[in-house]
N, C-alpha and C. Protein backbone atom coordinates (compact mmCIF):
# COMPACT_ATOMS: atom_id res chain seq x y z
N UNK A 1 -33.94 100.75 -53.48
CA UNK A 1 -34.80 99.73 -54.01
C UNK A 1 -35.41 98.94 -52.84
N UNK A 2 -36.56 98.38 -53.04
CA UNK A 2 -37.44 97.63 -51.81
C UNK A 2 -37.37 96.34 -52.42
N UNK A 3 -38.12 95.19 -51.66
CA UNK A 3 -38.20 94.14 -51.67
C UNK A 3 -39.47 93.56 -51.07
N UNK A 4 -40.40 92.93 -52.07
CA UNK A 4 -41.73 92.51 -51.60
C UNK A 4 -41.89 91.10 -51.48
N UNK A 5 -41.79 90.88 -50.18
CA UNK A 5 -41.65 89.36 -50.13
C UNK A 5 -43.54 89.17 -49.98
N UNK A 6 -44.13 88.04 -50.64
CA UNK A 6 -45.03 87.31 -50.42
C UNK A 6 -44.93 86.01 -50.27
N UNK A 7 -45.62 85.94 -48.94
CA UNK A 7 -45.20 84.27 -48.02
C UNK A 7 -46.64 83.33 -48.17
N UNK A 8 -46.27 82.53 -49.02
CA UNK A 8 -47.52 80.92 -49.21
C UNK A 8 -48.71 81.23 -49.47
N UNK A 9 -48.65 82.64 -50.22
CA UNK A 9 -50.16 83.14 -50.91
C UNK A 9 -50.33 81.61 -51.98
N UNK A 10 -51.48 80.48 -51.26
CA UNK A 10 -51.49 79.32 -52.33
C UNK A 10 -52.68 78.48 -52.08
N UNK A 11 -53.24 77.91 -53.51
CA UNK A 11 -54.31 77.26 -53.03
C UNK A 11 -54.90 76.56 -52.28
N UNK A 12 -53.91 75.74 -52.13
CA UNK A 12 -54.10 74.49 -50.76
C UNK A 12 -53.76 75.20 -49.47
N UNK A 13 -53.96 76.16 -49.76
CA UNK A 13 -53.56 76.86 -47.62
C UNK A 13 -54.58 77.64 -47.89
N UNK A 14 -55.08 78.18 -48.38
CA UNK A 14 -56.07 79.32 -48.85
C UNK A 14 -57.60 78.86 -48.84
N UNK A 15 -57.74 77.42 -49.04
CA UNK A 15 -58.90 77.21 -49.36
C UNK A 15 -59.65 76.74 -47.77
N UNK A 16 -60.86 76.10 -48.04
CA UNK A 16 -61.60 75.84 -46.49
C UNK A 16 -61.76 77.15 -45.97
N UNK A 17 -61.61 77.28 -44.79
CA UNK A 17 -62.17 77.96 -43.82
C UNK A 17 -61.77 79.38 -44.16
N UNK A 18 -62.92 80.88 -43.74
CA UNK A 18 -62.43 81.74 -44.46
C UNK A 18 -61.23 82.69 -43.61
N UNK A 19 -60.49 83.21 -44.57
CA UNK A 19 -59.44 83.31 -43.73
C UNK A 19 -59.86 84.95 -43.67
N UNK A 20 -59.47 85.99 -42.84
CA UNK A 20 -59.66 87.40 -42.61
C UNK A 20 -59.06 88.29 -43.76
N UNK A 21 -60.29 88.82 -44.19
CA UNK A 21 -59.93 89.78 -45.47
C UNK A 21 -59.42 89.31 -46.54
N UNK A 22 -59.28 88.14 -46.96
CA UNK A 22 -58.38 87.55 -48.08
C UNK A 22 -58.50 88.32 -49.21
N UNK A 23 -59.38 88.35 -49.51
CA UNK A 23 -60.13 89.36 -51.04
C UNK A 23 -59.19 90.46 -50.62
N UNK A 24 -59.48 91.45 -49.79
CA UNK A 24 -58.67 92.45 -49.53
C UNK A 24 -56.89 92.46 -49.62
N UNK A 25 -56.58 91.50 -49.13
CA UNK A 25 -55.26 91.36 -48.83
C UNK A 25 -54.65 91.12 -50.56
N UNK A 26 -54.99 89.99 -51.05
CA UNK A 26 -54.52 89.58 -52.16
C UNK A 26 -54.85 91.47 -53.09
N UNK A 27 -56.24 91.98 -52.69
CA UNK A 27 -56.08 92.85 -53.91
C UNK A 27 -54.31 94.60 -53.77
N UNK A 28 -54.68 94.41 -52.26
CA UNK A 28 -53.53 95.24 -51.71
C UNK A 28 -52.11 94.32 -51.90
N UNK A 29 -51.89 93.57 -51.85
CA UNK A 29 -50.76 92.67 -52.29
C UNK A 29 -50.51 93.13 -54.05
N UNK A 30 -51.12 93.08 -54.68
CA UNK A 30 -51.17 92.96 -56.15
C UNK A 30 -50.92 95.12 -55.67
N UNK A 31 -51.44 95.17 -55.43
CA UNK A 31 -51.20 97.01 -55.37
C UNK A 31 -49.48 97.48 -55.33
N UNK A 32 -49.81 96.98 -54.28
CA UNK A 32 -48.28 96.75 -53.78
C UNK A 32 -46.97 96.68 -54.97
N UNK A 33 -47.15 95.23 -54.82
CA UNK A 33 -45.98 94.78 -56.27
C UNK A 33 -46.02 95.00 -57.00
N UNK A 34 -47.47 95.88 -58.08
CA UNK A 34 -47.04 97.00 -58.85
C UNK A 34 -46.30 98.45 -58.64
N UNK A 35 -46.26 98.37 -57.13
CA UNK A 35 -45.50 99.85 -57.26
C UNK A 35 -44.10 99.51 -57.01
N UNK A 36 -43.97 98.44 -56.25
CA UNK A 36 -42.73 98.22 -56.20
C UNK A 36 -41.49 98.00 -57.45
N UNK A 37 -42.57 97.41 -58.27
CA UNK A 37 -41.69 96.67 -59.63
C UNK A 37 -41.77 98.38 -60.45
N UNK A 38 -42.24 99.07 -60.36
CA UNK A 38 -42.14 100.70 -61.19
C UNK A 38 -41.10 101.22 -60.27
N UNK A 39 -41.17 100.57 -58.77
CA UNK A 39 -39.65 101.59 -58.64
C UNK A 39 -38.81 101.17 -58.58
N UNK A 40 -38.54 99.80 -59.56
CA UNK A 40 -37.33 98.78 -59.81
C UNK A 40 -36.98 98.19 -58.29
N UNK A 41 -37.59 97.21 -57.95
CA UNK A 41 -37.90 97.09 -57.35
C UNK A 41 -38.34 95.41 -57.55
N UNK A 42 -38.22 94.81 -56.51
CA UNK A 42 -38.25 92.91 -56.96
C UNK A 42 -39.41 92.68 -55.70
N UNK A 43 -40.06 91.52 -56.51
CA UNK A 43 -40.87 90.61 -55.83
C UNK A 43 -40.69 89.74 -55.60
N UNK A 44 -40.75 89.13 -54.12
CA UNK A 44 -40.51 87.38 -54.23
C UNK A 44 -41.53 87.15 -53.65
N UNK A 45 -42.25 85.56 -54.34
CA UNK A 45 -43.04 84.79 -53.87
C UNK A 45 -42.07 83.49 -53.09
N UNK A 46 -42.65 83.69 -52.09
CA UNK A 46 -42.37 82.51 -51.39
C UNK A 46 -43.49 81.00 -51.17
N UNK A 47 -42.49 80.21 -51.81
CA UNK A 47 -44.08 78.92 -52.13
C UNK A 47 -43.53 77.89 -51.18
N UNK A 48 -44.52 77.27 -50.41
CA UNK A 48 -44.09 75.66 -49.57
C UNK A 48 -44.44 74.55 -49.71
N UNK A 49 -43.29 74.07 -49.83
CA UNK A 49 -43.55 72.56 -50.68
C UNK A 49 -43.16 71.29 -49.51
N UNK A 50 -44.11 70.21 -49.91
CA UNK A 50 -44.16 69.28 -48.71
C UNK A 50 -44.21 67.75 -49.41
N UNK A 51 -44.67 67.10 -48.34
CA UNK A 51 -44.48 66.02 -49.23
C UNK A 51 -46.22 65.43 -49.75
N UNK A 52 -46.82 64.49 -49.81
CA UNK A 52 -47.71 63.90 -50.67
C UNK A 52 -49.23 63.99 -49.43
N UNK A 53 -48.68 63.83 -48.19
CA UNK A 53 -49.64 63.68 -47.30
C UNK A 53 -50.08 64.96 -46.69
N UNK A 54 -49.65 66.43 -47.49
CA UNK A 54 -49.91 67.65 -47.56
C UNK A 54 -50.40 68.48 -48.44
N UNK A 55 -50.59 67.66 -49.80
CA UNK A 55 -51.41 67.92 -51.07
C UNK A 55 -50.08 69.63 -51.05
N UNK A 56 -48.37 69.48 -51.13
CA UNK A 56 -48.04 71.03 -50.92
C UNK A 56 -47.17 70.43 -52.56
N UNK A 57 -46.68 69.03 -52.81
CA UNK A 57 -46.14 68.75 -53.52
C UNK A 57 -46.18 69.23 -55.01
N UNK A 58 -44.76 69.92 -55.32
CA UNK A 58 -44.78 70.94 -56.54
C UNK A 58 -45.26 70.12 -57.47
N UNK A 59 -46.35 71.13 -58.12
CA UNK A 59 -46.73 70.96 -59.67
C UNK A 59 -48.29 70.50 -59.15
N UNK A 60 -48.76 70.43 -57.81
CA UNK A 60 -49.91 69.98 -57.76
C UNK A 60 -51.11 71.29 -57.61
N UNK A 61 -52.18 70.55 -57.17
CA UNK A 61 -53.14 72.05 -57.46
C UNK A 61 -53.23 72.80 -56.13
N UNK A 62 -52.98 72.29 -55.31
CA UNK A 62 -53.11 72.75 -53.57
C UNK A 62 -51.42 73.88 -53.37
N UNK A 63 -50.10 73.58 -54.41
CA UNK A 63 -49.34 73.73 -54.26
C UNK A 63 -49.22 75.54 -55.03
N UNK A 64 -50.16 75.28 -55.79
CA UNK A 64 -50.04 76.46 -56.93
C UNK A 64 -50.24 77.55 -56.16
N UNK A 65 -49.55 78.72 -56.18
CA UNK A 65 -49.98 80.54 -55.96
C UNK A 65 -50.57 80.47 -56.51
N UNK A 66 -51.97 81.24 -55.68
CA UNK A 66 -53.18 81.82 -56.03
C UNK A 66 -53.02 82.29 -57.30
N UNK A 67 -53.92 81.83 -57.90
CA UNK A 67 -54.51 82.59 -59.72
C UNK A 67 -54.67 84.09 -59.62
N UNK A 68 -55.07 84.55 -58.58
CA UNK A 68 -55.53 85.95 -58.82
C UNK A 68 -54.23 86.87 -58.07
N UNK A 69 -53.23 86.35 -57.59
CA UNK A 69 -51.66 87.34 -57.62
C UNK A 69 -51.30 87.79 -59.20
N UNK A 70 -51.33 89.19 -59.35
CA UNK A 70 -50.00 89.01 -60.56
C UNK A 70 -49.25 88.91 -60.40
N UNK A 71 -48.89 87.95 -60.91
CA UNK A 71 -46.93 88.06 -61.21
C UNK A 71 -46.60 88.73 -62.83
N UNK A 72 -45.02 88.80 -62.76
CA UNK A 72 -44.30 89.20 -63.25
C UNK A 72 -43.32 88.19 -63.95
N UNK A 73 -42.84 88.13 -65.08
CA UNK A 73 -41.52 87.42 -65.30
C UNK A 73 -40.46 87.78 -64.47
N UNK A 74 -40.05 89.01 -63.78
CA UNK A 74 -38.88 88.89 -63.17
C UNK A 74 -38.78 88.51 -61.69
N UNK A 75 -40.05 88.53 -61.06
CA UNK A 75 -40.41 87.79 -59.94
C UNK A 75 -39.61 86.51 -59.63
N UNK A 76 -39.23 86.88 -58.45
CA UNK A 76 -38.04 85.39 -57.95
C UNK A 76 -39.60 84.70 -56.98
N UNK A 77 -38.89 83.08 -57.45
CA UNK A 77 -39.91 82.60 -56.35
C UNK A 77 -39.11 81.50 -55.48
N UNK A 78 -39.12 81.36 -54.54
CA UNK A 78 -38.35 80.68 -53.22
C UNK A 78 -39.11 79.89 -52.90
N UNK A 79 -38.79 78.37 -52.89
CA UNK A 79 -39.55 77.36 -52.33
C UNK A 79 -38.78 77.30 -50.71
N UNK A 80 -39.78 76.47 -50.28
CA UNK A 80 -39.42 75.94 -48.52
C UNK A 80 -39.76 74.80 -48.19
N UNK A 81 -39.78 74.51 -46.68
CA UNK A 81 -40.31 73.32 -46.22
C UNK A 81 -40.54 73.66 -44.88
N UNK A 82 -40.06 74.53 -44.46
CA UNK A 82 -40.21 74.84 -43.11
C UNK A 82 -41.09 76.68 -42.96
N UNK A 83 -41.61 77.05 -41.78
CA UNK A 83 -42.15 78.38 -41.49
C UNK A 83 -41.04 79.11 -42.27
N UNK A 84 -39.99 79.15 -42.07
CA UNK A 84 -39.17 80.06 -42.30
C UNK A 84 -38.26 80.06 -43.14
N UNK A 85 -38.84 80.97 -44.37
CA UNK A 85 -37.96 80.93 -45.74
C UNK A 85 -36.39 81.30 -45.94
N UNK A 86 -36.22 81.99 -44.58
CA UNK A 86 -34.26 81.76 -45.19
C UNK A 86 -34.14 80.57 -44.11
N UNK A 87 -34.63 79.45 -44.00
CA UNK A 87 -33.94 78.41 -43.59
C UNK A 87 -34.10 77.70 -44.73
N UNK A 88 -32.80 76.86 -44.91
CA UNK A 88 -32.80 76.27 -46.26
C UNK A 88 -33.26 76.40 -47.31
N UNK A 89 -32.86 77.98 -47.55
CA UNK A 89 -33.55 78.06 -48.93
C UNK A 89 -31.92 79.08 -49.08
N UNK A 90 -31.98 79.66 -50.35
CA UNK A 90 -31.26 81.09 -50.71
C UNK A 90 -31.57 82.30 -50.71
N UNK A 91 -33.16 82.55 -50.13
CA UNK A 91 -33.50 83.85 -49.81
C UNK A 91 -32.22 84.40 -49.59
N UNK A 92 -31.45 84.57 -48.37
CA UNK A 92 -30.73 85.32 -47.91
C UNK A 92 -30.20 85.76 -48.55
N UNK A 93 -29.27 84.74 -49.97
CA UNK A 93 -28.43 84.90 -50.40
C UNK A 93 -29.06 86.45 -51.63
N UNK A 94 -29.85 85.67 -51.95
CA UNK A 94 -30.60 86.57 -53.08
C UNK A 94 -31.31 87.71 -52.53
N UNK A 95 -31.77 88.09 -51.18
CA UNK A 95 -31.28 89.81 -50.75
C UNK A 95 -30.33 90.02 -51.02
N UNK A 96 -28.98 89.38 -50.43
CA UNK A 96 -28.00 90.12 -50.31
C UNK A 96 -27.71 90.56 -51.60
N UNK A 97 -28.08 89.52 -52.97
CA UNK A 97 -27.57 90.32 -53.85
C UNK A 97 -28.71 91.88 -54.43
N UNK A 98 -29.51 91.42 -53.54
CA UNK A 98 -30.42 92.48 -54.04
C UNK A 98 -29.94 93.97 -53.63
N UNK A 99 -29.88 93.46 -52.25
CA UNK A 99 -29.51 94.47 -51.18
C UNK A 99 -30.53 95.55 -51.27
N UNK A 100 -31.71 95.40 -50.80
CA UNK A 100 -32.53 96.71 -50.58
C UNK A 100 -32.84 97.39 -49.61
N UNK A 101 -33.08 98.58 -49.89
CA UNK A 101 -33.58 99.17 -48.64
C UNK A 101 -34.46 98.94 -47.43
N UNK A 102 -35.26 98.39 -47.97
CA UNK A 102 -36.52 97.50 -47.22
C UNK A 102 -37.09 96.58 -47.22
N UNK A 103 -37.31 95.86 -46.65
CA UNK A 103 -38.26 94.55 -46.97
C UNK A 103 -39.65 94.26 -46.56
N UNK A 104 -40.47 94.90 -47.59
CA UNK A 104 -42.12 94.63 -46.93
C UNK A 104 -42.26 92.97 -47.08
N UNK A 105 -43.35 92.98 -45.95
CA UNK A 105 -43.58 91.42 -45.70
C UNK A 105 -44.99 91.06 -45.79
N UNK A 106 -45.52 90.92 -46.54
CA UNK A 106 -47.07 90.13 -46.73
C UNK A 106 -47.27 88.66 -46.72
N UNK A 107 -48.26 88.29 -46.52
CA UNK A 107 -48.84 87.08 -46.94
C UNK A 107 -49.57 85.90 -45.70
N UNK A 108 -49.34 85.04 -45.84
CA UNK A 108 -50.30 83.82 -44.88
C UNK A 108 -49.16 83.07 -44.55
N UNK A 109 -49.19 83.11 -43.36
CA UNK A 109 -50.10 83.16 -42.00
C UNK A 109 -50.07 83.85 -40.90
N UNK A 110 -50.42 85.33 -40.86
CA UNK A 110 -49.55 85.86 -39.68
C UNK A 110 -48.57 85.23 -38.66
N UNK A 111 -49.75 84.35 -38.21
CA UNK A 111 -48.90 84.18 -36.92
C UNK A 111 -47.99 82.74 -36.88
N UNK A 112 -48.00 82.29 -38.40
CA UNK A 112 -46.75 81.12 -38.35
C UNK A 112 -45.36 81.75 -39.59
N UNK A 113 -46.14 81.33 -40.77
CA UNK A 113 -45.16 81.80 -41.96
C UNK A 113 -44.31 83.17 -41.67
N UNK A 114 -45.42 83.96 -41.83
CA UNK A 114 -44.95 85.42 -41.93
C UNK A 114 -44.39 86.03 -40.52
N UNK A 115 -45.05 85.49 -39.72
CA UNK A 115 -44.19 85.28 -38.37
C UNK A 115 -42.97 85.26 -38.40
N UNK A 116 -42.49 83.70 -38.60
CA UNK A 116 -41.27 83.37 -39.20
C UNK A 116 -40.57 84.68 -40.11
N UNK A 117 -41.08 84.65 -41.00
CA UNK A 117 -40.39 86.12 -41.89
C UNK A 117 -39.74 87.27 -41.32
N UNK A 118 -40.49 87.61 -40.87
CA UNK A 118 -40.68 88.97 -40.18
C UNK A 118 -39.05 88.59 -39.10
N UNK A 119 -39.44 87.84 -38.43
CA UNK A 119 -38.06 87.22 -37.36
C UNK A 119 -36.82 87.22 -38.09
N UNK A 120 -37.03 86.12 -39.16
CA UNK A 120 -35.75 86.04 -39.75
C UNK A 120 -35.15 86.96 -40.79
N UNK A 121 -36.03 88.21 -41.18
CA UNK A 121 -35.50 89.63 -42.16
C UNK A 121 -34.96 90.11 -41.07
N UNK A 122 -35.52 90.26 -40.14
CA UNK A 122 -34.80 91.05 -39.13
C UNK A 122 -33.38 90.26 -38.37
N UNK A 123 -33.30 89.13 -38.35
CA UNK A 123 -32.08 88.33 -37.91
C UNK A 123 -31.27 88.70 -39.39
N UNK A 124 -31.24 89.06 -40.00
CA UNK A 124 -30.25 88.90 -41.48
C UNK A 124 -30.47 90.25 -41.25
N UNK A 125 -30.65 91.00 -40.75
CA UNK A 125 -30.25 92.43 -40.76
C UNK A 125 -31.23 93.61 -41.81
N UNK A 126 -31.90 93.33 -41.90
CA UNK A 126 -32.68 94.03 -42.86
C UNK A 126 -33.82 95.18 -42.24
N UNK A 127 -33.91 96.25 -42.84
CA UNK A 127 -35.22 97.25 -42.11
C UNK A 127 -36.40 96.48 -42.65
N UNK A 128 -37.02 95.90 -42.06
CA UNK A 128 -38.49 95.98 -42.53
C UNK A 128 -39.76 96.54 -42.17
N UNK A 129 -40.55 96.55 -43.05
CA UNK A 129 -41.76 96.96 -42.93
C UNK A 129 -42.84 95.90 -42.71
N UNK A 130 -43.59 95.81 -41.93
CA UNK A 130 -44.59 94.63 -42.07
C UNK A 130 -45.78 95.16 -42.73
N UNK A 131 -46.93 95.09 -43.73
CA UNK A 131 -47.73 95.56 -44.18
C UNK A 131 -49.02 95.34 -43.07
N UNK A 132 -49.16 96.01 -42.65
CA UNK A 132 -50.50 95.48 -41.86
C UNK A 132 -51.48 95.39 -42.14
N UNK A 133 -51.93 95.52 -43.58
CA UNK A 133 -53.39 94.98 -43.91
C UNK A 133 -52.97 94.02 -44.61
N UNK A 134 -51.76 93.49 -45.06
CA UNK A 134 -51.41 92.47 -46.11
C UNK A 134 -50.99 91.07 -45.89
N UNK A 135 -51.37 90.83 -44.52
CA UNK A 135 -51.43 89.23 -44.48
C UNK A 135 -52.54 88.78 -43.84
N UNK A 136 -52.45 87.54 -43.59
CA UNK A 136 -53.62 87.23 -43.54
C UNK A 136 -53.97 85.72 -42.39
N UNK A 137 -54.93 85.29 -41.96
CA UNK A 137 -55.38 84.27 -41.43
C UNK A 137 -56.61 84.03 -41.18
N UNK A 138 -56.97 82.52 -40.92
CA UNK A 138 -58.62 81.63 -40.21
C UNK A 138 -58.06 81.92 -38.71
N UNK A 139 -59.56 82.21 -38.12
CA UNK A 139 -59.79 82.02 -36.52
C UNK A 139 -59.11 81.01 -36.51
N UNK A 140 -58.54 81.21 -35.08
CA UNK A 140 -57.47 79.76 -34.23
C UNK A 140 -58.56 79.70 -33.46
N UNK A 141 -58.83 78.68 -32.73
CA UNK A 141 -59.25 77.64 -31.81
C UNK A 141 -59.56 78.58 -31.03
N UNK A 142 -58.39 79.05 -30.25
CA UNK A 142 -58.14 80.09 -29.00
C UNK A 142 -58.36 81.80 -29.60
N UNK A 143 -58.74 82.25 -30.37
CA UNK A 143 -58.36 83.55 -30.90
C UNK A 143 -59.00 83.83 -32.23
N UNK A 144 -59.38 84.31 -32.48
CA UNK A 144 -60.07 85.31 -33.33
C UNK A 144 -58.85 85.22 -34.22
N UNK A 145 -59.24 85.57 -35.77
CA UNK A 145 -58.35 85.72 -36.85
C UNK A 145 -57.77 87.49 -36.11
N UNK A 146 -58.97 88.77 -36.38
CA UNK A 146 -58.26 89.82 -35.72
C UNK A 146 -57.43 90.16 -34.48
N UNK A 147 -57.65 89.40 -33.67
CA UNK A 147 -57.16 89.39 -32.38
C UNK A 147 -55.52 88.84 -32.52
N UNK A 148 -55.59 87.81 -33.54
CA UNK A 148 -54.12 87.12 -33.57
C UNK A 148 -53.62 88.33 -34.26
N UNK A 149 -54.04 89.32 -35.25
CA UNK A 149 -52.99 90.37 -36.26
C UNK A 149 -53.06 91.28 -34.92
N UNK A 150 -53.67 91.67 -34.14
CA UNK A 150 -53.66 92.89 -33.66
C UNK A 150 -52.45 92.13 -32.66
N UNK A 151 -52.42 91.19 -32.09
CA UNK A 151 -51.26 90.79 -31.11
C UNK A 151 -49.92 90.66 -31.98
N UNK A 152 -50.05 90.24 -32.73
CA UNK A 152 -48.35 90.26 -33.41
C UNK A 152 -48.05 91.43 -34.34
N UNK A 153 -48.98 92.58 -34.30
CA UNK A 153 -48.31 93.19 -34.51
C UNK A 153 -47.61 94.84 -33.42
N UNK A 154 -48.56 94.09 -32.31
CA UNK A 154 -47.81 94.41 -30.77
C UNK A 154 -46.72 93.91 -30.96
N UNK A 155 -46.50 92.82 -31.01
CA UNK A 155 -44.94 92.21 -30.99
C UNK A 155 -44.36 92.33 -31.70
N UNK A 156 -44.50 92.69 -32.58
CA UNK A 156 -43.49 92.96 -33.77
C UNK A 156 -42.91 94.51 -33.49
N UNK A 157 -44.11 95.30 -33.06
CA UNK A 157 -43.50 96.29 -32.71
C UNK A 157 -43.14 96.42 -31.69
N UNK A 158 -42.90 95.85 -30.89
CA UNK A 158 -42.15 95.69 -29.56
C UNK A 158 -40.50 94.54 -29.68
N UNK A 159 -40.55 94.03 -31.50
CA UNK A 159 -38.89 93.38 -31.07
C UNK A 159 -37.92 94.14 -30.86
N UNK A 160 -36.76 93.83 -30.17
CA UNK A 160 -35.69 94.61 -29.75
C UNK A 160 -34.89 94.38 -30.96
N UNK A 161 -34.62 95.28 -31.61
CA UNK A 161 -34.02 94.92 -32.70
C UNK A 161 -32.84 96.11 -33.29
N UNK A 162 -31.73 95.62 -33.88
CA UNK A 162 -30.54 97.02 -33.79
C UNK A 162 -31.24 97.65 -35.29
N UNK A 163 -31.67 96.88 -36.09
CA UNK A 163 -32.38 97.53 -37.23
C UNK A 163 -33.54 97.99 -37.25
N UNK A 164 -34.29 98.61 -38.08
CA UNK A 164 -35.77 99.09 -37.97
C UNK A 164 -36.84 98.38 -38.58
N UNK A 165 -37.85 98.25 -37.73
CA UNK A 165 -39.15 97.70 -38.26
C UNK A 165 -40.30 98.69 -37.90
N UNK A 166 -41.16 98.43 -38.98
CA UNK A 166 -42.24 99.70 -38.99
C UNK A 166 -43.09 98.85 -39.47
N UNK A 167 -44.37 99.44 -38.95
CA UNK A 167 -45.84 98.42 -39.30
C UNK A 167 -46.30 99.49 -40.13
N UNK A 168 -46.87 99.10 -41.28
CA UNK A 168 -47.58 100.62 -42.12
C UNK A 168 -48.71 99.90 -42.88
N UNK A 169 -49.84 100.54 -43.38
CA UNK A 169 -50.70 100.23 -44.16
C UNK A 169 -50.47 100.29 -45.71
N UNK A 170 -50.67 99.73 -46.81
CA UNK A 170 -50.34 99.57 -47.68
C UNK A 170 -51.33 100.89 -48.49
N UNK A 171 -51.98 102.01 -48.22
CA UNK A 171 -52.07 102.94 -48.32
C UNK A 171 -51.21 103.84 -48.01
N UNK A 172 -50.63 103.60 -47.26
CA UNK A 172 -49.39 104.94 -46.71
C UNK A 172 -47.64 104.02 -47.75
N UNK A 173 -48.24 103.16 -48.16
CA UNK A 173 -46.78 103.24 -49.01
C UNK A 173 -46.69 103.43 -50.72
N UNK A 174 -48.52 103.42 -51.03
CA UNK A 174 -48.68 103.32 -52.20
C UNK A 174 -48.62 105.28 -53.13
N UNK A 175 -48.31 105.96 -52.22
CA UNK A 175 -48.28 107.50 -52.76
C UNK A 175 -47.46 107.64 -54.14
């Protein structure tokens, strides 16, 4: 069984400036977690919640996952506060009970959230997969939106890691 984590796919991070491929990503995201949930198979949304001077505060409109994800009723969803969803949260706990084979990783912001992700599946021991057309970001200051995916996912494939990570396109997993 796999595990499809999606990291802060949400209105209030999503909106303003355009972020690279979004249309694309969200529609390969939704691809995705239908195949996963046919091969029994769980989705988690990961949502971040903040306080009032971040418009992230639950139940508000900046706070909401994107309208155009499907979800599922059996979809787990994991709130946060920080980049990195197994810090203070129960992610961990709730792999472990999952215990899957893999953990694909999508969503916003490459190079902070999912960043984070990617680090900490692999610190908890897990194979993952990073989707490489499935997350997403706005030009930085210093860097190009493409330039930041094409560098981390040099690095990603370059962590030293005792478990496995593989970068794949969400075409090569949808067969």
């Amino acid at each position: 069984m796999d595990a499809l984590i999606v990291v802060d796919m949400q209105v209030g991070l999503l909106n303003g400036e355009p972020k690279h491929d979004l249309h694309g990503v969200i529609e390969r995201i939704n691809q995705l977690a239908a195949k996963v949930r046919e091969r029994s198979g769980v989705v988690i949304f990961v949502q971040h919640c903040s306080g009032a001077e971040d418009d992230f505060v639950p139940g508000t409109p900046g706070w909401a996952l994107l309208p155009e994800l499907n979800r599922a009723a059996a979809d787990i969803v994991i709130r946060k506060t920080l980049n990195d969803p197994f810090a203070g949260t129960d992610l961990a706990a709730r792999l472990k009970e999952i215990a899957p084979a893999r953990v694909f990783i999508t969503g916003w912001a490459t190079d902070l959230c999912v960043d984070a992700t990617v680090r900490s599946a692999i610190s908890n021991h897990y194979d993952v997969v990073v989707v490489t057309d499935g997350h997403t970001l706005n030009d930085r200051p210093h860097l190009d939106a493409q330039s930041v995916i094409r560098h981390h996912h040099w690095i990603w494939g370059n962590l030293i890691t005792q478990r496995s990570i593989s970068l794949v396109r969400t075409d090569e997993l949808l067969p």
